[in-house]
N, C-alpha and C. Protein backbone atom coordinates (compact mmCIF):
# COMPACT_ATOMS: atom_id res chain seq x y z
N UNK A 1 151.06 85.35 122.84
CA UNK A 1 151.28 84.92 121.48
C UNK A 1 150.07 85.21 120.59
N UNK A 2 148.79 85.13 121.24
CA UNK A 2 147.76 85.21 120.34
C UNK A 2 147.01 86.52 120.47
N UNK A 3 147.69 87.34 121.06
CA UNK A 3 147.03 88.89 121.63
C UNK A 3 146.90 89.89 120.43
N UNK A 4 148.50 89.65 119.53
CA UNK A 4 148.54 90.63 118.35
C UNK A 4 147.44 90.13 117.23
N UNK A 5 147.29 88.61 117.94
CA UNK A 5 146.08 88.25 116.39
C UNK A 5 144.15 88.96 116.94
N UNK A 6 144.59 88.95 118.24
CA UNK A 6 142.87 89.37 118.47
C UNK A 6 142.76 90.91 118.77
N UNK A 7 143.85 91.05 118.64
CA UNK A 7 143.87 92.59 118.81
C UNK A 7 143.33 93.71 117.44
N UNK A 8 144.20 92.96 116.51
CA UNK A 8 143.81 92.92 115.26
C UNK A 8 142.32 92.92 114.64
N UNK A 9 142.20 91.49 115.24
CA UNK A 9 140.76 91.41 114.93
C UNK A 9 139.82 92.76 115.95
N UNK A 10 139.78 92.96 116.63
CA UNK A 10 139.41 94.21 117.66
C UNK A 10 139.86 95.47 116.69
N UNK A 11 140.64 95.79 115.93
CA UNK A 11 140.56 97.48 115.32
C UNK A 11 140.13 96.71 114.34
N UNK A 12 140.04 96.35 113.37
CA UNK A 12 139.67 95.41 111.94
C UNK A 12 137.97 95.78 112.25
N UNK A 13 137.14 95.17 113.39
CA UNK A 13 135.87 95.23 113.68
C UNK A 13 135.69 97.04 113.73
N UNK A 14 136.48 97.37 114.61
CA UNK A 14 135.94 98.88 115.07
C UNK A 14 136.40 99.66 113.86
N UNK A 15 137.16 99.59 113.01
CA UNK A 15 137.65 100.40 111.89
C UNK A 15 136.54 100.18 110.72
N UNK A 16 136.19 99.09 110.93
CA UNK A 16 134.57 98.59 109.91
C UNK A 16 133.57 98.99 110.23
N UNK A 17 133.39 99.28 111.80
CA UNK A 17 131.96 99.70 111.78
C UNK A 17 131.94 101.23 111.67
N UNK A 18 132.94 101.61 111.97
CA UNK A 18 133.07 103.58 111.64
C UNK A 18 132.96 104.08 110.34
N UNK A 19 133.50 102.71 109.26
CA UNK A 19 133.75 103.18 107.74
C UNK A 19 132.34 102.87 107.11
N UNK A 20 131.89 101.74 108.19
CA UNK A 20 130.14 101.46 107.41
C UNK A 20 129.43 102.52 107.21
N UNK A 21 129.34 103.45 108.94
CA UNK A 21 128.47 103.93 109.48
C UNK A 21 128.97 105.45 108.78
N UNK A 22 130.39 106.03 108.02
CA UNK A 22 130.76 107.04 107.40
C UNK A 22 130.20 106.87 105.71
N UNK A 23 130.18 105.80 105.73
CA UNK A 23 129.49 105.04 104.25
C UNK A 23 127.99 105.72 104.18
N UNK A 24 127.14 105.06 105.30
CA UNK A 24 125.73 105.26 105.09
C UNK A 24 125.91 106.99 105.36
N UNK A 25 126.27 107.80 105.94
CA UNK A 25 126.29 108.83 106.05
C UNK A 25 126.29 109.63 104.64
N UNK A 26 127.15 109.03 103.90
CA UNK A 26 127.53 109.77 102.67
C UNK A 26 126.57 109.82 101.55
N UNK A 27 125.98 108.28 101.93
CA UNK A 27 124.65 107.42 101.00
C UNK A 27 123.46 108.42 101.53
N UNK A 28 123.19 108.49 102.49
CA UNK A 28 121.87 109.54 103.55
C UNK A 28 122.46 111.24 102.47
N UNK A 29 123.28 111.70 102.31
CA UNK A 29 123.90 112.88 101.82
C UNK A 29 123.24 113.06 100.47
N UNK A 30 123.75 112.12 99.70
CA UNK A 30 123.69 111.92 97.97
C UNK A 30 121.86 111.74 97.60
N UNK A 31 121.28 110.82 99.04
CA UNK A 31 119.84 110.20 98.21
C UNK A 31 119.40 111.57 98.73
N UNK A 32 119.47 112.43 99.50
CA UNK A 32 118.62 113.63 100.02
C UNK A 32 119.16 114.96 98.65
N UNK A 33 120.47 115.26 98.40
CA UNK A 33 120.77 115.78 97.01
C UNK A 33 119.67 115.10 96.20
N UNK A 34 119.54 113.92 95.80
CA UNK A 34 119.14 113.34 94.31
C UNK A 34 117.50 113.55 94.64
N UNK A 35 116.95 113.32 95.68
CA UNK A 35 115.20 114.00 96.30
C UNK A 35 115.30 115.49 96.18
N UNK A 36 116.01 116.40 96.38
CA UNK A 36 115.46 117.56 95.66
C UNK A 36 116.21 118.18 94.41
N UNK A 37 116.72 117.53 94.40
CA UNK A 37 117.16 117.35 92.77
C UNK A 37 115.11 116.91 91.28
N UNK A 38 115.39 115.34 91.97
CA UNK A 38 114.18 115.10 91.93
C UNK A 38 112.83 116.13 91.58
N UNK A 39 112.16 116.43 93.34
CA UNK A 39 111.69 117.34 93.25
C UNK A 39 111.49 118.92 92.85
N UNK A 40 112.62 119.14 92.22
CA UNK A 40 112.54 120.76 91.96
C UNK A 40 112.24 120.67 90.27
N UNK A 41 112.81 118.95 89.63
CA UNK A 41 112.39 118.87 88.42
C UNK A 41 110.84 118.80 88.22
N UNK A 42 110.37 117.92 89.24
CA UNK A 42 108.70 118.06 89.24
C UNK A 42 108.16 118.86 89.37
N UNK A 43 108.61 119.93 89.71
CA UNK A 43 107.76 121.33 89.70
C UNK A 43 107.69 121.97 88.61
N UNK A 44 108.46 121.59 87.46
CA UNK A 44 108.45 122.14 86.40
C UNK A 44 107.56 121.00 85.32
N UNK A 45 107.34 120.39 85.80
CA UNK A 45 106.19 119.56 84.74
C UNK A 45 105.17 119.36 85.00
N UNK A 46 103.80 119.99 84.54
CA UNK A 46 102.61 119.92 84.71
C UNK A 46 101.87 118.45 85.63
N UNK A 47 100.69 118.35 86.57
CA UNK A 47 100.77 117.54 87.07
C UNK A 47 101.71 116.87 87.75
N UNK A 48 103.03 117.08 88.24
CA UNK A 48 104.10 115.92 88.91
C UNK A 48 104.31 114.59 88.61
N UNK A 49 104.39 114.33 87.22
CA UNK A 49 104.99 113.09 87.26
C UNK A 49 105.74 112.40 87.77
N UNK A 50 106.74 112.69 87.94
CA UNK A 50 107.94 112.37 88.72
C UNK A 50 107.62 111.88 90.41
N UNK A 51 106.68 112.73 90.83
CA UNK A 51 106.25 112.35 91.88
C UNK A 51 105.24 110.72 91.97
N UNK A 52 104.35 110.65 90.95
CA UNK A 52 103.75 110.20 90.75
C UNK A 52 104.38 108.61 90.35
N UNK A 53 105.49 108.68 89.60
CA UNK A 53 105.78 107.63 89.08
C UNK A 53 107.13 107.02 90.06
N UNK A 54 107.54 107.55 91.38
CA UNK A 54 108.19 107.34 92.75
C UNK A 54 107.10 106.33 93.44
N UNK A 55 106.01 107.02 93.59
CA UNK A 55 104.79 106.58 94.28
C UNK A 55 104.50 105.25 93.60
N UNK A 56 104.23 104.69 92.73
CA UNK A 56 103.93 103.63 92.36
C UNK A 56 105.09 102.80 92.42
N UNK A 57 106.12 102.83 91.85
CA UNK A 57 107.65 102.48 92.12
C UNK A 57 107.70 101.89 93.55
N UNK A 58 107.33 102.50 94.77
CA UNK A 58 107.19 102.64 96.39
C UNK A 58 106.22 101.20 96.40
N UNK A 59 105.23 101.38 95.72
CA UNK A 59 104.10 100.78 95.86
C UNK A 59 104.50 98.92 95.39
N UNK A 60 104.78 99.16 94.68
CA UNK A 60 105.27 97.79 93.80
C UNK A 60 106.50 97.66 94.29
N UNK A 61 107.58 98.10 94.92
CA UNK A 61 108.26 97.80 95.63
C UNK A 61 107.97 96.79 97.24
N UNK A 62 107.07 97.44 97.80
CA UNK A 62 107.00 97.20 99.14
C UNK A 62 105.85 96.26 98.78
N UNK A 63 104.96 96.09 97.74
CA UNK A 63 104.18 94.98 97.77
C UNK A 63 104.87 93.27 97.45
N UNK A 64 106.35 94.07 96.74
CA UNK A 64 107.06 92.73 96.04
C UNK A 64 108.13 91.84 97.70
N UNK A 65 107.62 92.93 98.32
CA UNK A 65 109.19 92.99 99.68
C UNK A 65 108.66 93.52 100.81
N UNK A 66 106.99 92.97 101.11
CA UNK A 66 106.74 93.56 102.11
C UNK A 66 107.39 93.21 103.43
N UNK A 67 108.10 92.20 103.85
CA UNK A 67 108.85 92.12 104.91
C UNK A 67 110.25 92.72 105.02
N UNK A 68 110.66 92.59 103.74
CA UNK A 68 112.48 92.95 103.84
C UNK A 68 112.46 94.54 103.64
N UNK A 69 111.14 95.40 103.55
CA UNK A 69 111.08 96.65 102.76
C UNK A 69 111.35 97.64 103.53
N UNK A 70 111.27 97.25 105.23
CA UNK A 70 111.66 97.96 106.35
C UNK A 70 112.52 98.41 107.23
N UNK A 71 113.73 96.97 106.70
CA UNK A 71 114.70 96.91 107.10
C UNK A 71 115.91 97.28 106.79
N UNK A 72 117.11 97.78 107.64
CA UNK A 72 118.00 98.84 106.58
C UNK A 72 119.75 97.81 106.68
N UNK A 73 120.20 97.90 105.36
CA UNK A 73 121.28 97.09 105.20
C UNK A 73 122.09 97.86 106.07
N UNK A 74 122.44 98.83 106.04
CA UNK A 74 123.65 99.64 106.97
C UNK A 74 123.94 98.63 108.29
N UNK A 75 122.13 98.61 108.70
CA UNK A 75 122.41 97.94 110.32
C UNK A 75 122.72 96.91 110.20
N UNK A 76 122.72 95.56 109.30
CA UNK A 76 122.85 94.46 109.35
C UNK A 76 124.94 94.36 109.23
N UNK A 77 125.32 95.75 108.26
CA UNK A 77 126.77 95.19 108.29
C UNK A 77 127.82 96.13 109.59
N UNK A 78 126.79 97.51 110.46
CA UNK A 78 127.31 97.70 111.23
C UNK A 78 126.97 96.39 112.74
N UNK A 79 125.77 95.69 112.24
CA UNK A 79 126.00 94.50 113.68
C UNK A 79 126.77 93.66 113.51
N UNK A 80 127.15 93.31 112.03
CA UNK A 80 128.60 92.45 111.83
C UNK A 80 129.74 93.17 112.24
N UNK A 81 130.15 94.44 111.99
CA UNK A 81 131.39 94.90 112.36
C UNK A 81 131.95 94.78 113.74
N UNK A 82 130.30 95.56 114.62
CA UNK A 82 130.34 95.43 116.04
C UNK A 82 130.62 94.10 117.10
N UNK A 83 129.65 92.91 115.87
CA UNK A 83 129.95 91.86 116.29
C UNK A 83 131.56 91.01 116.20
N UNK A 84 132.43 91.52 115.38
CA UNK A 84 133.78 91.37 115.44
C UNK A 84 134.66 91.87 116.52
N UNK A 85 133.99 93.27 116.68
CA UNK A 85 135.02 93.85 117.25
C UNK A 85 134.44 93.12 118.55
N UNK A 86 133.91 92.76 119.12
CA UNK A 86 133.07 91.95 120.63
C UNK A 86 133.64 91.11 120.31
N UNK A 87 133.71 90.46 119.85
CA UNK A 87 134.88 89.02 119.69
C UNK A 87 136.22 89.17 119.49
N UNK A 88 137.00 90.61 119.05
CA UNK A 88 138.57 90.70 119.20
C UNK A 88 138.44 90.75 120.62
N UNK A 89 137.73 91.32 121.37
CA UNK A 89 138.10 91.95 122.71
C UNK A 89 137.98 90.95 123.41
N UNK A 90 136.57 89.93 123.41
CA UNK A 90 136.70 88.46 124.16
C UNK A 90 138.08 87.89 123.61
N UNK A 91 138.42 87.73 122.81
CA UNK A 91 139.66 86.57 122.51
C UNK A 91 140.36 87.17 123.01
N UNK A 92 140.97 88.63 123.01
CA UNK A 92 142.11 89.45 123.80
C UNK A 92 141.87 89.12 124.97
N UNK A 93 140.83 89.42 125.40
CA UNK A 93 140.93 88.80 127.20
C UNK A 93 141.29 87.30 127.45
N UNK A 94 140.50 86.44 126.22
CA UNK A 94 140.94 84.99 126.86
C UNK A 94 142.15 84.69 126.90
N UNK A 95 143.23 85.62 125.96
CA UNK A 95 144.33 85.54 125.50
C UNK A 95 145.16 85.57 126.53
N UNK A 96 144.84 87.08 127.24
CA UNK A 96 145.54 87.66 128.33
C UNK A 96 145.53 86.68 129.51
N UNK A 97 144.25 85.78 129.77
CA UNK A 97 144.32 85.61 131.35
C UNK A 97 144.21 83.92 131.42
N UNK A 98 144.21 83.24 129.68
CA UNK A 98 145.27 82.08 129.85
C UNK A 98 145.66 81.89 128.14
N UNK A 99 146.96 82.45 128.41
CA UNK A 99 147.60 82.52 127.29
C UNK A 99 148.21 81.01 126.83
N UNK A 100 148.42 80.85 125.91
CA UNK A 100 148.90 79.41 124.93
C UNK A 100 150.14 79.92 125.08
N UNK A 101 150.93 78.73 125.47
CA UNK A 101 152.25 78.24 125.41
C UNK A 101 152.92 77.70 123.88
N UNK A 102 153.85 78.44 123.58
CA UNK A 102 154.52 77.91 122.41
C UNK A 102 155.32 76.71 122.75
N UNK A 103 155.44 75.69 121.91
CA UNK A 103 155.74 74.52 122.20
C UNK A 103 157.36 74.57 122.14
């Protein structure tokens, strides 16, 4: 009775962590476009500003966030996904090997 509900929950988890992990892929794609995008404009302006004003940006960033500045969101919502889908599959098993009686 409760197999189609944790089963569910089991592709729901694994269908989330593939779409996260196709997500950050696309995000990794676009910020590496927009860096030499970036950079090919700095080559055309005396001194590198552009470079220059990343660098401080970096700087005042990671001084405002020096703990959280290392850490990457992708992983925090692919260990939630993963962590779902580990729990459809436990409940599917608890399901399977003592199933609830409908009254």
């Amino acid at each position: 009775m409760d197999l189609p509900l944790t089963f569910l929950l089991f592709v729901l988890g694994g269908f989330g962590a593939i779409f996260s992990a196709k997500h950050y892929e696309r995000f990794c794609l676009h910020t590496e476009r927009a860096r030499r995008y970036r950079d090919e404009l700095d080559a055309l302006f005396p001194g590198s500003p552009l470079k220059r004003l990343k660098g401080d940006a970096d700087a005042a960033h990671k001084k405002e966030f020096p703990k959280l500045n290392d850490l990457r969101l992708n992983r925090f919502w692919l260990f939630l996904y993963i962590l779902i889908t580990v729990l459809g599959f436990i409940l599917s098993c608890v399901a399977v090997v003592s199933p609830l009686k409908a009254p």
